[in-house]
C-alpha atoms as a PDB file:
ATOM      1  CA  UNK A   1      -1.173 -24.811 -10.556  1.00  0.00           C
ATOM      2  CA  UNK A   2      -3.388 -22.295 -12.295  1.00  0.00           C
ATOM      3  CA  UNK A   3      -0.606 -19.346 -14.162  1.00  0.00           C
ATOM      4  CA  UNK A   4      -2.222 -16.079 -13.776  1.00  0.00           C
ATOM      5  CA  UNK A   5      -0.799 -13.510 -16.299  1.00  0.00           C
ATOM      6  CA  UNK A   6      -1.747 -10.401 -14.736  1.00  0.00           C
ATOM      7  CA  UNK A   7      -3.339  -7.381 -16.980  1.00  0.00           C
ATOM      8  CA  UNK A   8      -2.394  -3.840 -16.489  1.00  0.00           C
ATOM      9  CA  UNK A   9      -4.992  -1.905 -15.626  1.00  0.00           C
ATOM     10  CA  UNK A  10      -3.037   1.102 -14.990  1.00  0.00           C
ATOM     11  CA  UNK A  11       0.122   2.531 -16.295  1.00  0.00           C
ATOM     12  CA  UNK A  12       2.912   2.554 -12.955  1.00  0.00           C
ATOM     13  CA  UNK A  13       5.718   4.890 -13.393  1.00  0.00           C
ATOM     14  CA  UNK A  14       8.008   4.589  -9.983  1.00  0.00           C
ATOM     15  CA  UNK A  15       9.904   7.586  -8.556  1.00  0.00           C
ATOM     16  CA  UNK A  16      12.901   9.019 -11.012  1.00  0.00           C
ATOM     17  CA  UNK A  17      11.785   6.022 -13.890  1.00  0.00           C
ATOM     18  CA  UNK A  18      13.088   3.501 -11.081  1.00  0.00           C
ATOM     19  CA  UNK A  19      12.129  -0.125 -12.192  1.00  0.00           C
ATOM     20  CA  UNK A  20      12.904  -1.894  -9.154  1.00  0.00           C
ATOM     21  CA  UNK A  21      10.942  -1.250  -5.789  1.00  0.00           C
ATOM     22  CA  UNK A  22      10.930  -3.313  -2.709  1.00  0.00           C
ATOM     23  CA  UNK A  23       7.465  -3.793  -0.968  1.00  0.00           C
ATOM     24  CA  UNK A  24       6.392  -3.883   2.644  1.00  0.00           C
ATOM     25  CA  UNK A  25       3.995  -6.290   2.471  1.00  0.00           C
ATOM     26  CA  UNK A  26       1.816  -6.185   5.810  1.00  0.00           C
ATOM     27  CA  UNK A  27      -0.910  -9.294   3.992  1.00  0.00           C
ATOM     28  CA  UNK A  28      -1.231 -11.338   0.858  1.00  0.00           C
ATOM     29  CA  UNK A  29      -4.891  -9.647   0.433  1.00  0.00           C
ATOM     30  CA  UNK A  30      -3.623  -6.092   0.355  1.00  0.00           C
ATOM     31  CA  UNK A  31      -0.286  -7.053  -1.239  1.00  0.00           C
ATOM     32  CA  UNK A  32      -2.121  -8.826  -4.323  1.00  0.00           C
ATOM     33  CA  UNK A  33      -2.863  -5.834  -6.542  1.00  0.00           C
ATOM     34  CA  UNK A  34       0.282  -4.298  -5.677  1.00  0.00           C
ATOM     35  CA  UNK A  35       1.856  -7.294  -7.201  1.00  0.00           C
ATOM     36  CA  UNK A  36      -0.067  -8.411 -10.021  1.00  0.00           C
ATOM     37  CA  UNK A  37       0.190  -4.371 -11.334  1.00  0.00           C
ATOM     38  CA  UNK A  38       3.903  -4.262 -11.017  1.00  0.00           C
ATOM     39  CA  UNK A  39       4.255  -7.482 -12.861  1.00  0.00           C
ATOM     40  CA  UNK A  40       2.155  -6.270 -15.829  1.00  0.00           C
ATOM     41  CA  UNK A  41       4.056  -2.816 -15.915  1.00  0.00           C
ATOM     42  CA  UNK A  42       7.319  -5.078 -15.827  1.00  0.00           C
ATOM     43  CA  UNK A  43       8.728  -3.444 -12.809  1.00  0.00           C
ATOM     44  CA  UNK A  44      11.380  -5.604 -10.646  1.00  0.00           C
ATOM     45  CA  UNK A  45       9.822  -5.847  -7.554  1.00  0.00           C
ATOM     46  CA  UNK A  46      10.510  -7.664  -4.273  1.00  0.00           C
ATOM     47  CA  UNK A  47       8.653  -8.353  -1.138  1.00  0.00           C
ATOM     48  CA  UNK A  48       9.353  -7.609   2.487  1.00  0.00           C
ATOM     49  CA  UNK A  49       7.716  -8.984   4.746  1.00  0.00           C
ATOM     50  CA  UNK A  50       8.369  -7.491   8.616  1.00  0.00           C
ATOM     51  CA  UNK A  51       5.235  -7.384  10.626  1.00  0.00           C
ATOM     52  CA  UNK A  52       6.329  -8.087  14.446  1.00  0.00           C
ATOM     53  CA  UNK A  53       3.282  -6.273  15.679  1.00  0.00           C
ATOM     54  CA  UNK A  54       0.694  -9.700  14.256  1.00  0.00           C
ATOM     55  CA  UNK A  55      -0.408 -11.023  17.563  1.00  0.00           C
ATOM     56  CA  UNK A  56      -0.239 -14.133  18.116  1.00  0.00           C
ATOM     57  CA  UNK A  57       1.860 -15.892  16.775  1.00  0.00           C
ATOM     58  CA  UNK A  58      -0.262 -18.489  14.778  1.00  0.00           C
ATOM     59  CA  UNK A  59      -1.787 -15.419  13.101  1.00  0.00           C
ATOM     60  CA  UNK A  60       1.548 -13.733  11.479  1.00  0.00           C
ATOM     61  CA  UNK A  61       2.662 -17.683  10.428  1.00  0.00           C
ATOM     62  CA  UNK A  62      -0.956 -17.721   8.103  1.00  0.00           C
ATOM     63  CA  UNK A  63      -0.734 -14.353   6.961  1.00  0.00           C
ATOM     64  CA  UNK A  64       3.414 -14.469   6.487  1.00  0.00           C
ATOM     65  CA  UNK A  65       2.506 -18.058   4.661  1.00  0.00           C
ATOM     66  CA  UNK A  66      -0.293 -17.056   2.742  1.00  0.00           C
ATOM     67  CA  UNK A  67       2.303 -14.084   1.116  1.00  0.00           C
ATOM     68  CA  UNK A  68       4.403 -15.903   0.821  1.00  0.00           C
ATOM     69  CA  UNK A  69       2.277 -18.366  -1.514  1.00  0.00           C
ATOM     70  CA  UNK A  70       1.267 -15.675  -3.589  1.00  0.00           C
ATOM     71  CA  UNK A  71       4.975 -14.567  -4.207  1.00  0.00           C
ATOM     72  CA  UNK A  72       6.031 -17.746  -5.290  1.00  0.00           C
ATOM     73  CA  UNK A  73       3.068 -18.582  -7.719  1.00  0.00           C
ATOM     74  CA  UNK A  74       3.959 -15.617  -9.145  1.00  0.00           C
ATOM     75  CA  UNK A  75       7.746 -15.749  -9.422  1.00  0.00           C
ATOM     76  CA  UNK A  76       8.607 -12.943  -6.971  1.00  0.00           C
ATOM     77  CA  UNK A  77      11.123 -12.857  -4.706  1.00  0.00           C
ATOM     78  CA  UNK A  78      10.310 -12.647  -0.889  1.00  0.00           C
ATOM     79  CA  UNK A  79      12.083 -11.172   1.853  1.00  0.00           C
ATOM     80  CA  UNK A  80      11.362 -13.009   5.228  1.00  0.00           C
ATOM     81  CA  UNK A  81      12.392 -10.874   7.726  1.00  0.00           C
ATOM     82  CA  UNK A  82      12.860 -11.420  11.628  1.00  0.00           C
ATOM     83  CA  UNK A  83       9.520 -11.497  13.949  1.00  0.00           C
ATOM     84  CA  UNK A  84      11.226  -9.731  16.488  1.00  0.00           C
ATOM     85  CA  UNK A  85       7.488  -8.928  18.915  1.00  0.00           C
ATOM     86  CA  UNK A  86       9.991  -7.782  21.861  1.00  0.00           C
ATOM     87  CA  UNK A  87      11.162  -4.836  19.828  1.00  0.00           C
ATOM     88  CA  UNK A  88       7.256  -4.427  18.450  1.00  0.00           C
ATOM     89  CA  UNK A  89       6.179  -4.202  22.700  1.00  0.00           C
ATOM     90  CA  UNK A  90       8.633  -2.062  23.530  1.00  0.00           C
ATOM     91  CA  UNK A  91       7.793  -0.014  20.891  1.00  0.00           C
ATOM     92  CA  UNK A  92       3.883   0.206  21.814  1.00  0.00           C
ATOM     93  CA  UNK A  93       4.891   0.562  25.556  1.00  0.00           C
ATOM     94  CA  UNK A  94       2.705   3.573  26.911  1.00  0.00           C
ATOM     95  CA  UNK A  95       0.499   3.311  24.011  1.00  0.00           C
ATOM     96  CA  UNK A  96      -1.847  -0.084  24.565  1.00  0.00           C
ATOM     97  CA  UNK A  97      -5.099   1.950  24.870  1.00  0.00           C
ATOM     98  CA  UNK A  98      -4.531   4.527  21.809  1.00  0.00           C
ATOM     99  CA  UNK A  99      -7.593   4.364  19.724  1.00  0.00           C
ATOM    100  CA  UNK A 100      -6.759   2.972  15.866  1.00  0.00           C
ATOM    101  CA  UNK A 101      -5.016   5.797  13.903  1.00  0.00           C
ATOM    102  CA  UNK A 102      -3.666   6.944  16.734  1.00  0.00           C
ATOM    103  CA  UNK A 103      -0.135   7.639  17.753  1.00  0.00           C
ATOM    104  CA  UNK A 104       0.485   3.826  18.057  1.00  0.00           C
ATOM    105  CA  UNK A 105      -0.201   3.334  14.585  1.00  0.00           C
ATOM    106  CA  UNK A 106       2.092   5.988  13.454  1.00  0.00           C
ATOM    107  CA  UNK A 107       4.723   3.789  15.843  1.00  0.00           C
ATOM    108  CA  UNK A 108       4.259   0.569  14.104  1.00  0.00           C
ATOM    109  CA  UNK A 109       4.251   1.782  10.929  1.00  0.00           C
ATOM    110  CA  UNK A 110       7.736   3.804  12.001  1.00  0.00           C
ATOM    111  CA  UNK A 111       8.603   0.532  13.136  1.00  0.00           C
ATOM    112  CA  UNK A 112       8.049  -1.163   9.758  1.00  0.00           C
ATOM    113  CA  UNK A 113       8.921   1.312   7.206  1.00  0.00           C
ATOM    114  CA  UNK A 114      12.275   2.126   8.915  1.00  0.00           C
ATOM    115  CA  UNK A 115      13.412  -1.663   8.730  1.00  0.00           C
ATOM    116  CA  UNK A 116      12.429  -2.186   4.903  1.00  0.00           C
ATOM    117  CA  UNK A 117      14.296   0.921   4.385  1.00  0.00           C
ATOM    118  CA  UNK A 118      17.396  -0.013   6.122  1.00  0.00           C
ATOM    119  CA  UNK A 119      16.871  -3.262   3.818  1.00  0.00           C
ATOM    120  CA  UNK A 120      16.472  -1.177   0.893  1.00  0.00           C
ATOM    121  CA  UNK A 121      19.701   1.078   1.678  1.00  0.00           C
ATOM    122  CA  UNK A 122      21.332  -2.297   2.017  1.00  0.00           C
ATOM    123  CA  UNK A 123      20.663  -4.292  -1.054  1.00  0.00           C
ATOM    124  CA  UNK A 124      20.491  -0.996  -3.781  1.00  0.00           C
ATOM    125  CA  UNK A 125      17.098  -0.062  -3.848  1.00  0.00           C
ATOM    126  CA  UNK A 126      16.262   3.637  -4.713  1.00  0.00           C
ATOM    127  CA  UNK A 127      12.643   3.400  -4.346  1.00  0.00           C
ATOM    128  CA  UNK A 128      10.072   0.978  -1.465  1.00  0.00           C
ATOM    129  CA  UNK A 129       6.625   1.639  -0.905  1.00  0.00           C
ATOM    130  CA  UNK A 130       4.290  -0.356   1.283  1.00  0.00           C
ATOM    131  CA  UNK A 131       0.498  -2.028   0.725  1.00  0.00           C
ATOM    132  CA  UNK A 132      -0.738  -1.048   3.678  1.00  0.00           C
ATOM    133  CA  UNK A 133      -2.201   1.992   2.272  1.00  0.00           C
ATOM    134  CA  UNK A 134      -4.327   0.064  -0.112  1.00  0.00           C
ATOM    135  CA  UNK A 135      -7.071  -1.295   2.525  1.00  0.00           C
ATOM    136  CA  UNK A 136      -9.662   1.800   3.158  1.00  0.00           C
ATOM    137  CA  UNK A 137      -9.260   0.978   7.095  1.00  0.00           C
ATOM    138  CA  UNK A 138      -5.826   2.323   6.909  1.00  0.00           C
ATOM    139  CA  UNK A 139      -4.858   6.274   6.983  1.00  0.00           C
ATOM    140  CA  UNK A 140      -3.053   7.160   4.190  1.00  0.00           C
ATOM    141  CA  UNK A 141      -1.974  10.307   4.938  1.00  0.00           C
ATOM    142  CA  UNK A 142      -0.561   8.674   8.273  1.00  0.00           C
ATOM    143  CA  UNK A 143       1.393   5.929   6.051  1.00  0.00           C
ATOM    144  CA  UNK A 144       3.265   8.147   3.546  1.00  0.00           C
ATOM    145  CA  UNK A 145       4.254  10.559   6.140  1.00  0.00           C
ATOM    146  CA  UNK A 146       5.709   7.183   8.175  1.00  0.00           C
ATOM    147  CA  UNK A 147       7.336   6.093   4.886  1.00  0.00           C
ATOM    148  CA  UNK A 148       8.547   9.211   3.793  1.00  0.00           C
ATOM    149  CA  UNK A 149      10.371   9.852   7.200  1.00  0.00           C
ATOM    150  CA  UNK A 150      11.923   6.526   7.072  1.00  0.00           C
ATOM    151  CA  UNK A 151      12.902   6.740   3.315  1.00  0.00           C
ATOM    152  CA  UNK A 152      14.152  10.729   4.273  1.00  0.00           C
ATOM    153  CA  UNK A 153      17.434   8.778   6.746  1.00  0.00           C
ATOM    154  CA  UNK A 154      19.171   7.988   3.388  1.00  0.00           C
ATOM    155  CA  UNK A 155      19.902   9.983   0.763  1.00  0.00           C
ATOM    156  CA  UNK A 156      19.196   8.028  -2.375  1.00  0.00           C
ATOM    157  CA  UNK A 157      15.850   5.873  -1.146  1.00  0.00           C
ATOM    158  CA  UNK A 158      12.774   7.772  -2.289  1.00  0.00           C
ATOM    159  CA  UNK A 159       9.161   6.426  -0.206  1.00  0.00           C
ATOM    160  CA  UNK A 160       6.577   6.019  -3.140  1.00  0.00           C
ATOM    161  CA  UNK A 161       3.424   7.185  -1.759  1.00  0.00           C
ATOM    162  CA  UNK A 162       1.462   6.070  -4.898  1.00  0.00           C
ATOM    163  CA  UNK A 163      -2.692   5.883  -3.647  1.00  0.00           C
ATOM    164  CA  UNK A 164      -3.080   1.925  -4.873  1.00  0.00           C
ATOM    165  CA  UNK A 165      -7.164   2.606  -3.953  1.00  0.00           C
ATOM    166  CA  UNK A 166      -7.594   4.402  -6.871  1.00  0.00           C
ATOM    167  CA  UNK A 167      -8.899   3.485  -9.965  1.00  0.00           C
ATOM    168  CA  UNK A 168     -10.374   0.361  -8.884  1.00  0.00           C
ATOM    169  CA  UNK A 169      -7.429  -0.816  -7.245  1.00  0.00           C
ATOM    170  CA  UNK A 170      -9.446  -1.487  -4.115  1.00  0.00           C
ATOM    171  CA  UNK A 171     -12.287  -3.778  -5.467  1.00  0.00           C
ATOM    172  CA  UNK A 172      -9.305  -5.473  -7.318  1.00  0.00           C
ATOM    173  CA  UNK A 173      -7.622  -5.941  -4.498  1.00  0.00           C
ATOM    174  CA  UNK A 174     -10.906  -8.070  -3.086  1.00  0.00           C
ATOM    175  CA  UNK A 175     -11.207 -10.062  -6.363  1.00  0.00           C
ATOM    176  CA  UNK A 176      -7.843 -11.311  -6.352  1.00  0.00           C
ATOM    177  CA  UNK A 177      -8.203 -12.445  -2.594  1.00  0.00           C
ATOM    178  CA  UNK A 178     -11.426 -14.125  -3.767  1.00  0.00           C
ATOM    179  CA  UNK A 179      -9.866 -15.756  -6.942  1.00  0.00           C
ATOM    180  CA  UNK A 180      -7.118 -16.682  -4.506  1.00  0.00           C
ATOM    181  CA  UNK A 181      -8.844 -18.038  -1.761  1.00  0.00           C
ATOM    182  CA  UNK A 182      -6.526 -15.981   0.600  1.00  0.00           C
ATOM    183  CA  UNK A 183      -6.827 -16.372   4.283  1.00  0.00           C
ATOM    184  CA  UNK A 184      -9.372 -13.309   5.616  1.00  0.00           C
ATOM    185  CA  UNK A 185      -7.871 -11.873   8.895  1.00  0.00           C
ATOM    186  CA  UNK A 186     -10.797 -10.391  11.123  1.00  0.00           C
ATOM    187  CA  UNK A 187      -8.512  -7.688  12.799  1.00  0.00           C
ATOM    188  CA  UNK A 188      -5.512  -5.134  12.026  1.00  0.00           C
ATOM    189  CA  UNK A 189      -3.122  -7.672  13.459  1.00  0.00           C
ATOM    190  CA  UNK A 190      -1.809  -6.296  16.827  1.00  0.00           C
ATOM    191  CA  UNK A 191      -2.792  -7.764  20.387  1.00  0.00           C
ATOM    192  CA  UNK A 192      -4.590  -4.318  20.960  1.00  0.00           C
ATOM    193  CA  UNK A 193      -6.224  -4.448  17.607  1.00  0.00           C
ATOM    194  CA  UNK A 194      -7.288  -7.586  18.531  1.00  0.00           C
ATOM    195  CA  UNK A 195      -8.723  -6.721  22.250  1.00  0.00           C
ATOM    196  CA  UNK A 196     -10.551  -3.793  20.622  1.00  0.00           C
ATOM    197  CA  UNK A 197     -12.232  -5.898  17.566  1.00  0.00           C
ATOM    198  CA  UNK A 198     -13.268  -8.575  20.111  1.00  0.00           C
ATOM    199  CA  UNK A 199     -14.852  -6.206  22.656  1.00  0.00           C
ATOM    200  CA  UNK A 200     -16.941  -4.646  20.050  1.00  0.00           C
ATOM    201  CA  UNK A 201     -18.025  -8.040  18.414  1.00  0.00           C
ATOM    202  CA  UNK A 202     -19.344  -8.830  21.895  1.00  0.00           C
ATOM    203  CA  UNK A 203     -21.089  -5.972  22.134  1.00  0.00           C
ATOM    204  CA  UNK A 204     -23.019  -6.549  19.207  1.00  0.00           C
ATOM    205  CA  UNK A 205     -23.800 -10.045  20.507  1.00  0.00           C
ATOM    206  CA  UNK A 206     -20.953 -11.236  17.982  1.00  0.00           C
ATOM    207  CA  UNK A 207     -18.425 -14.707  18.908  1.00  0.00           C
ATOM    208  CA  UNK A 208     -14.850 -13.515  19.479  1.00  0.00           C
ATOM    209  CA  UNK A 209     -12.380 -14.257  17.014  1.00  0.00           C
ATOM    210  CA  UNK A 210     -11.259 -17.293  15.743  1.00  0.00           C
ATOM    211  CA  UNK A 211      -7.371 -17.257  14.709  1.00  0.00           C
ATOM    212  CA  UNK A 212      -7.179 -19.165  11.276  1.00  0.00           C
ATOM    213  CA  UNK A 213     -11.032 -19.459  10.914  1.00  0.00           C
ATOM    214  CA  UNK A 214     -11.652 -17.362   7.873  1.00  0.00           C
ATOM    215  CA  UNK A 215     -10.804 -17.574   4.439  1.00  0.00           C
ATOM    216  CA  UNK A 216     -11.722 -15.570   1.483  1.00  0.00           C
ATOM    217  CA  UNK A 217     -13.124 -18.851  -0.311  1.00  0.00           C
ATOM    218  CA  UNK A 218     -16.087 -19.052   2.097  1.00  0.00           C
ATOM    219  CA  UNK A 219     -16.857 -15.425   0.901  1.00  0.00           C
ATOM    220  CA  UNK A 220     -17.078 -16.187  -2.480  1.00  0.00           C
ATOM    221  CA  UNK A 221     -19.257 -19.210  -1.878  1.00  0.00           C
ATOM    222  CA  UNK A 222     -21.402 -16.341  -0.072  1.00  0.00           C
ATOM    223  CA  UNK A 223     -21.422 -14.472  -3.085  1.00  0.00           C
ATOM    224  CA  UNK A 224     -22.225 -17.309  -5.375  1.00  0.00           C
ATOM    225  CA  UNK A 225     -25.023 -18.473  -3.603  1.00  0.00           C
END
């Protein structure tokens, strides 16, 4: 197995000098950079994975396994926690045909964040923060304010809303799925996401969706050839 000794390409100073954070890790791809820049800044840092809202099934196994990969090859302790998808429905109930960013976004991500902080109040961290806010899909303004409100139920748990797209953080985050051959999901991950992403492939004469299909590998054979 191939060591990769990450570089630091930026200097990370956590809330209040903290050196151990707990991630919510929604995929290995967005999770990567996160990791690898943590590791080179020598911050403690463990992953959490909760994501009930990855529909189906077979979908949040690849993505959960695929982090899960990553983690280990890279010595970092990983947090499996329950795919409980009858919470995650009740949750969305009222809200399957909100547009994405909408208010059943900010309900998922409630959802998420409020779990890895209860996690976080539970095993002594003071500070989480999340890599969903890392892929240029996502609303960023609509994550912090989900993590912040989570972090805000207990007094000593600070929500790091660090911007992990900045300097070059994004295109990193694409290299290191690349040089990993990570697994490419084609969707956001819930059954709505999915519905929407498939109607509007087949509107532009595009096949639906093939769960487990894709993979970052194929990509950079694109690239190379």
């Amino acid at each position: 197995m191939q060591i990769i000794k990450p570089v630091k390409h930026i200097e990370l100073i956590p809330p209040a000098g903290e050196q151990r954070v707990l991630i919510h890790s929604c995929c290995a791809p967005c999770a990567g950079e996160l990791m690898e820049q943590m590791l080179a800044n020598d911050i403690n840092l463990t992953i959490f994975f909760y994501n009930p809202n990855i529909h189906p099934q077979k979908e949040y196994e690849i993505r959960k396994e695929e982090n899960i990969r990553f983690a280990e090859k890279m010595s970092i302790p990983f947090i499996d926690a329950d795919y409980d998808v009858d919470n995650w429905f009740a949750r969305a109930r009222g809200m399957e045909h909100e547009p994405e960013r909408g208010i059943r976004c900010t309900a998922c991500f409630d959802m998420r964040f409020e779990r890895t902080a209860l996690y976080a109040h539970e095993h002594g961290f003071k500070v989480i923060t999340s890599s969903l806010g890392i892929s240029r899909w996502k609303n960023m303004e609509q994550i912090n304010e989900s993590g912040i409100g989570a972090a805000s139920r207990y007094p000593d748990l600070t929500y790091w809303t660090y911007n992990w797209r900045k300097f070059g953080g994004s295109a990193r985050m694409y290299e290191i799925a690349k040089r990993e051959e990570f697994y490419a999901q084609q969707y956001c991950g819930c059954i709505y996401s999915l519905r929407d992403t498939n109607t509007l492939r087949q509107s532009q004469g595009r096949e639906k969706i093939e769960i487990g299909e894709t993979w970052y590998a194929e990509r950079l054979q694109e690239d190379l050839s």
